[in-house]
Protein backbone atom coordinates (compact mmCIF):
# COMPACT_ATOMS: atom_id res chain seq x y z
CA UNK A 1 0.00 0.00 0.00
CA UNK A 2 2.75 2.55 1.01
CA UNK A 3 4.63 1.54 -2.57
CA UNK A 4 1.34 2.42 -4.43
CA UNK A 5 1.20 5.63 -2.48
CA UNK A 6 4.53 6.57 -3.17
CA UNK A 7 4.05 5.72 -6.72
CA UNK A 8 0.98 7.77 -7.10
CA UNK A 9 2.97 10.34 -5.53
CA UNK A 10 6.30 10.73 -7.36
CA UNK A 11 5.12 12.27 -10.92
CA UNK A 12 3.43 15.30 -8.66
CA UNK A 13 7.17 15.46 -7.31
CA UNK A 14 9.15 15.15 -9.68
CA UNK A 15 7.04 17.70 -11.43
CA UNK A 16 7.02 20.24 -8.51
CA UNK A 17 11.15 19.93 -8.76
CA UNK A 18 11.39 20.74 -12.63
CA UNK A 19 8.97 23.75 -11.96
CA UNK A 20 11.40 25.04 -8.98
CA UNK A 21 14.42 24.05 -11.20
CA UNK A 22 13.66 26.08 -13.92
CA UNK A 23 12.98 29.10 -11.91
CA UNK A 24 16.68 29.02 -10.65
CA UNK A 25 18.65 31.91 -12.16
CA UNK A 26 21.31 31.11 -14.50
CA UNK A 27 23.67 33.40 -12.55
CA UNK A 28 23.11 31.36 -9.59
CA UNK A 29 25.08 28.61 -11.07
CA UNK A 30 27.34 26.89 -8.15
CA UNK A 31 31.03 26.49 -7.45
CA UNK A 32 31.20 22.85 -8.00
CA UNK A 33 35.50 23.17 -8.78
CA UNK A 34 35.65 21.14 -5.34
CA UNK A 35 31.67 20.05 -4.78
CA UNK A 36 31.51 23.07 -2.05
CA UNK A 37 30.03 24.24 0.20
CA UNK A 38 31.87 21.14 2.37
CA UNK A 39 32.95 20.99 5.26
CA UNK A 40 37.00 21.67 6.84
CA UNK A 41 38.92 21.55 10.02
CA UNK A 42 41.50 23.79 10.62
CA UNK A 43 44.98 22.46 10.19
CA UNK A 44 48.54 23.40 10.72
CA UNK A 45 48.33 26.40 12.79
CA UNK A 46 50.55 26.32 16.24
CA UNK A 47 48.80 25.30 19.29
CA UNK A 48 49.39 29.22 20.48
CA UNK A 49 48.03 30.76 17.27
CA UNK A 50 44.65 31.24 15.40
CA UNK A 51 43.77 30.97 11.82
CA UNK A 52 42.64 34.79 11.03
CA UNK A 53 39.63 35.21 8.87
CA UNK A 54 39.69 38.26 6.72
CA UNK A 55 37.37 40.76 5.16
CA UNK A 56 39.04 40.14 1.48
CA UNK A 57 41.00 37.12 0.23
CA UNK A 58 44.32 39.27 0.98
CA UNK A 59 46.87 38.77 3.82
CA UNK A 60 46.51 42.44 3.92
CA UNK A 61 43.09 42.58 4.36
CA UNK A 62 41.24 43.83 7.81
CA UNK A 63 40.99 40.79 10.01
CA UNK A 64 37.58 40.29 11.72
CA UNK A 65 37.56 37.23 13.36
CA UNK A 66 39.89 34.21 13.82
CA UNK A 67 39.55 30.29 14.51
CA UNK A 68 40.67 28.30 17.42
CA UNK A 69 43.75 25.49 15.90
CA UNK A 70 41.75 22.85 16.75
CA UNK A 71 38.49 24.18 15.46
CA UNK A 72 36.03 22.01 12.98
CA UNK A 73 33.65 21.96 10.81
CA UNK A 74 34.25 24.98 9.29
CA UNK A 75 31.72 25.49 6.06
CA UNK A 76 33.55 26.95 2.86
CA UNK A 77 30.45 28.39 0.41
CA UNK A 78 32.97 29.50 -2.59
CA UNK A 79 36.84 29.76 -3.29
CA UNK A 80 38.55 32.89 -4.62
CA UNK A 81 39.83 33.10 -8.49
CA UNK A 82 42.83 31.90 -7.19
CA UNK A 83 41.68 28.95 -4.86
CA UNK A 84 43.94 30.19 -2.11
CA UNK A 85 41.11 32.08 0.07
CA UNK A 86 37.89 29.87 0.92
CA UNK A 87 34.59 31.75 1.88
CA UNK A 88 32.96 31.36 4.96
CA UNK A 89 30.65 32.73 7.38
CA UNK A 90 31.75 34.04 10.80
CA UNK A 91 29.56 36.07 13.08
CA UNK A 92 26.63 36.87 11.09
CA UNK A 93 28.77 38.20 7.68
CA UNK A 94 31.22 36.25 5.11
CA UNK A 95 34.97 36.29 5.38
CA UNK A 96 37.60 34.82 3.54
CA UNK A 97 40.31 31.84 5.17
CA UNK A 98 43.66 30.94 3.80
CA UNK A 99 42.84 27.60 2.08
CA UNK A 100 46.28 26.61 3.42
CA UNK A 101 45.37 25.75 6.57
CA UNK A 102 42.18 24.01 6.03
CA UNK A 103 41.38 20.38 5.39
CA UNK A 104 38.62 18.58 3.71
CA UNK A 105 36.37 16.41 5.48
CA UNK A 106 35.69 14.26 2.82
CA UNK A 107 32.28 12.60 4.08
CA UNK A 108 31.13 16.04 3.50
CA UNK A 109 32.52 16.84 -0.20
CA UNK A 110 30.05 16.87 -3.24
CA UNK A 111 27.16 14.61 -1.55
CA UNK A 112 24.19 14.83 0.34
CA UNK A 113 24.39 16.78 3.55
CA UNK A 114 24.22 14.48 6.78
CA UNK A 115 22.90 17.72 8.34
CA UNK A 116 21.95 21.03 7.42
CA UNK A 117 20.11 23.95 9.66
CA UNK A 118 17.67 25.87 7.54
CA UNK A 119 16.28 29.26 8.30
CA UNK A 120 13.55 32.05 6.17
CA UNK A 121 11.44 34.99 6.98
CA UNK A 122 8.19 36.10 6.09
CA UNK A 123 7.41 34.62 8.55
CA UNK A 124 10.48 33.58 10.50
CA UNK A 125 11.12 29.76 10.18
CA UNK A 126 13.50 26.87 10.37
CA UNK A 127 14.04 23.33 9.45
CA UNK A 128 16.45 20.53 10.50
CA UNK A 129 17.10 18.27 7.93
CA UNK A 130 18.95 14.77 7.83
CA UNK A 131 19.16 12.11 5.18
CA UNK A 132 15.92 10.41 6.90
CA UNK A 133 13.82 12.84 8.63
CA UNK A 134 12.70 16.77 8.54
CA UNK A 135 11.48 18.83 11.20
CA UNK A 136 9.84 22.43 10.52
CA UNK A 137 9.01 25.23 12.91
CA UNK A 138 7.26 28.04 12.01
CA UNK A 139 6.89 30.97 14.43
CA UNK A 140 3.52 30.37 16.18
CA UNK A 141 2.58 27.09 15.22
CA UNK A 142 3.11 23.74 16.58
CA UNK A 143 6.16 21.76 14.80
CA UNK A 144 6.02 19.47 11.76
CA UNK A 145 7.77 16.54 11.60
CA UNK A 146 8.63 14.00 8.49
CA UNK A 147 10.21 11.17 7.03
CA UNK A 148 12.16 11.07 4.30
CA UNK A 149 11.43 7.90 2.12
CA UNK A 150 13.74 8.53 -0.80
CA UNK A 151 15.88 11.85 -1.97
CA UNK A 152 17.38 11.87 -5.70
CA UNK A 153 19.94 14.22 -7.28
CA UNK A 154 23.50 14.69 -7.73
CA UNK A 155 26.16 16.94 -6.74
CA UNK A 156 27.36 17.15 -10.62
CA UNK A 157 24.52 18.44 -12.51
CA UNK A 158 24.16 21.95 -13.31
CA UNK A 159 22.93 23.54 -10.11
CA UNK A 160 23.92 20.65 -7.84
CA UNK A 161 20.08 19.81 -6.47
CA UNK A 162 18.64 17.66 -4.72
CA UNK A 163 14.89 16.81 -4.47
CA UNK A 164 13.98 15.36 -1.09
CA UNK A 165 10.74 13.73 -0.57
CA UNK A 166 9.09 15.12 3.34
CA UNK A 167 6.03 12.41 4.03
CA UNK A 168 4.15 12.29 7.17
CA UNK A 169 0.91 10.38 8.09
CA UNK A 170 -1.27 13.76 6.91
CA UNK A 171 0.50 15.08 4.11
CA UNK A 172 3.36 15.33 1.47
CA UNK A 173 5.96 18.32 0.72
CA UNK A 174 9.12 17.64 -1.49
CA UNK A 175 11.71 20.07 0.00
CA UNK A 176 14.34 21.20 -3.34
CA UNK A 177 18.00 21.56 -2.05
CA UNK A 178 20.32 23.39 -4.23
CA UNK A 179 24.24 23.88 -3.99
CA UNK A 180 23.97 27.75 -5.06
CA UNK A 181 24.35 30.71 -3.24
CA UNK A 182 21.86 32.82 -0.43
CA UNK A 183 21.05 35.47 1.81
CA UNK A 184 17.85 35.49 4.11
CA UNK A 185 18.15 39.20 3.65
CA UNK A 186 18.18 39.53 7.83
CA UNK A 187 22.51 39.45 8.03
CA UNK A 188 24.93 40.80 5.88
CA UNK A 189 26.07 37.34 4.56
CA UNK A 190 25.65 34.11 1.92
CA UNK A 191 25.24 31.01 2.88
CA UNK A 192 26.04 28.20 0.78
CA UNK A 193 22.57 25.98 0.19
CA UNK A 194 19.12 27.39 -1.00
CA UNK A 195 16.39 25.12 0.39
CA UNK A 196 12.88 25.67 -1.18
CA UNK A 197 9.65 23.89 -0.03
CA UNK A 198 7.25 22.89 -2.54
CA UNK A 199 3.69 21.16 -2.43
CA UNK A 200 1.55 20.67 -5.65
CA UNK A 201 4.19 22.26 -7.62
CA UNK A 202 3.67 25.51 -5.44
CA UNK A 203 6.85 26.83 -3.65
CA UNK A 204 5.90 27.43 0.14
CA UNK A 205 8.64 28.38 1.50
CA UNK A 206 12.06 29.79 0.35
CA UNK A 207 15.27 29.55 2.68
CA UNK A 208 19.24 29.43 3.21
CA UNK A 209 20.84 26.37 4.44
CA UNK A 210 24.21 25.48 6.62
CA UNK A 211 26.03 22.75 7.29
CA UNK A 212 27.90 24.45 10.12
CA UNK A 213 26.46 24.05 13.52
CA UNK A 214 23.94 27.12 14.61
């Protein structure tokens, strides 16, 4: 019964993620030189020193914040032309880190995110999402949870997008991840993933995504 329902389900899915899709701009088109945004720990830096993060991929750029040496699970969004300066976010704006002293966690280059924090306005909202299960909250109403049955997509077509199917005993969303650039227009700063929430081909909600920890 539940593989009848799901096959009922997927052409209204699969059609609400070619409709989102082909709204995407074609200037939002993602970094994919090394699959980002992934995931890096800081490496090489003395026990006694931090890892500065600058305003402008320059050593001579104003320095407004800095990482502990042992500090992971830092999220690079983009790499400068030169692919020495990795872009991140720190305190509520970007800033750029010597890719010198980062490493790649590779569980977390060019696949599907074990975890990502999700956050809109209009009204305020956020999601946790894992590879089997949602959760939205919305401000004044109760929580929604889900399951996720199935997600398709791959890191190396031309936005990087997944489509993630949300099911719960009352209803069915399909939640669009894409690898491409976004601001929730509250902080001065990109994030990495743009999550949008779609039911009968409509798009409900619109949203930036992390993998960093919030």
């Amino acid at each position: 019964m539940f593989t009848n329902f799901i096959n009922r389900l997927f052409p209204l899915l699969a059609l609400g993620f070619a409709l989102v899709l082909a709204t995407l701009p074609a200037s939002a088109a993602p970094d994919l030189r090394i699959g980002l945004p992934a995931l890096f720990d800081v490496t090489g830096v003395a026990t006694n020193d931090r890892l500065n993060i600058r305003r402008a991929p320059s050593p001579q750029s104003e320095r407004i914040g800095s990482y502990a040496p042992d500090r992971q699970g830092i999220e690079v969004i983009a790499l400068s032309d030169d692919g020495r300066w990795g872009k991140v976010v720190a305190n509520g704006e970007n800033g750029w880190v010597s890719m010198r002293f980062l490493q790649l966690r590779k569980e977390s280059f060019a696949t599907f995110p074990s975890h990502l924090s999700c956050f809109g306005t209009e009204p305020f909202w956020s999601m946790t999402l894992t590879e089997d299960s949602a959760r939205l909250t919305r401000m004044g109403q109760a929580p929604v949870n889900w399951r996720i049955p199935w997600w398709t997509g791959s890191a190396n077509n031309a936005y990087g997008s997944f489509a993630i199917s949300l099911l719960s005993d009352t209803d069915s969303r399909l939640a669009v991840l894409s690898r491409q650039q976004c601001s929730d227009g509250m902080v001065d700063a990109d994030y990495g993933w743009t999550l949008f929430l779609v039911q009968r081909g409509q798009t409900l909600l619109t949203g930036c995504c992390t993998m960093q920890q919030r």
